[in-house]
Protein backbone atom coordinates (compact mmCIF):
# COMPACT_ATOMS: atom_id res chain seq x y z
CA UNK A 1 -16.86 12.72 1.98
CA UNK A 2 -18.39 15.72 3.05
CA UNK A 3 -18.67 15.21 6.65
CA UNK A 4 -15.22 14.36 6.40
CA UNK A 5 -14.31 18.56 4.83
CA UNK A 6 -12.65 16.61 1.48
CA UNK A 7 -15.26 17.59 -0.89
CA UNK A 8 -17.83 20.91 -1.16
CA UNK A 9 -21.28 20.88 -2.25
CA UNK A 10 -23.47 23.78 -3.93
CA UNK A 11 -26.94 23.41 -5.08
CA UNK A 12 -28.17 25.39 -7.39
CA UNK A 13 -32.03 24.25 -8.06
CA UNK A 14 -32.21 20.79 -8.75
CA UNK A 15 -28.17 20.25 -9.49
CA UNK A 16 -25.95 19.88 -6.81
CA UNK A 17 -22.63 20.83 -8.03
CA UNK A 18 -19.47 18.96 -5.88
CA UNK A 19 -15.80 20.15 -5.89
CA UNK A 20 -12.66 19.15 -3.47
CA UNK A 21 -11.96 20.70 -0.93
CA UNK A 22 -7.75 20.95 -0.91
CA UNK A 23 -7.63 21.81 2.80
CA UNK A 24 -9.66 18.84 3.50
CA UNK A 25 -6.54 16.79 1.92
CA UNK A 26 -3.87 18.32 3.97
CA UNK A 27 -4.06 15.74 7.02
CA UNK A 28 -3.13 12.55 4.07
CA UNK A 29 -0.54 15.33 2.24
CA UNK A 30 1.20 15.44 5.33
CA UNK A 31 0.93 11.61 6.84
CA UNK A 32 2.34 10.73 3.28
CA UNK A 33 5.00 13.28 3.60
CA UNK A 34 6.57 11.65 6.53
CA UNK A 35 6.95 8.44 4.55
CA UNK A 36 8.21 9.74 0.65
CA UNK A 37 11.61 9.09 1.85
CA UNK A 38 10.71 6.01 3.45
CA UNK A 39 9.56 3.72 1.15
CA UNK A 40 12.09 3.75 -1.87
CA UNK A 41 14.87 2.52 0.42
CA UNK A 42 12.52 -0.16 1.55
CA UNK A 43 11.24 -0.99 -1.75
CA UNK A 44 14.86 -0.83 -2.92
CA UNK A 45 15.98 -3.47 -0.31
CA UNK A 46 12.85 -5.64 -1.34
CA UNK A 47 13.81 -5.25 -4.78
CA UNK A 48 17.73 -6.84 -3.39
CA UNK A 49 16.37 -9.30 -1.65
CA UNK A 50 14.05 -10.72 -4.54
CA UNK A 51 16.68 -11.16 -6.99
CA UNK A 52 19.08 -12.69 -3.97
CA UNK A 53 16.72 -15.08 -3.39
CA UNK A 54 15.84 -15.97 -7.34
CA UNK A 55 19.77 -16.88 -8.16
């Protein structure tokens, strides 16, 4: 994870302390941006289809 820039590292002595890295997040923030107003008219239309199909 922190090859990848999601998560920073900081020794101090034997501890080595780790804490996100936000900017490391922002390529998944964004790919799940495109798809927030995707899904609930999908899952809506599942949802339709499921009780069609159980009367």
């Amino acid at each position: 994870m922190r090859d990848a820039g999601l998560i920073l590292a900081t020794r101090e002595g034997r501890q080595v302390r780790y804490r996100i890295a936000p900017e490391g997040m922002q390529p998944l923030v964004d790919w799940l941006a495109r798809y927030r107003d995707f899904w609930p008219e999908r899952l809506d239309n599942l949802k339709t289809l499921l009780k069609e199909m159980a009367q």
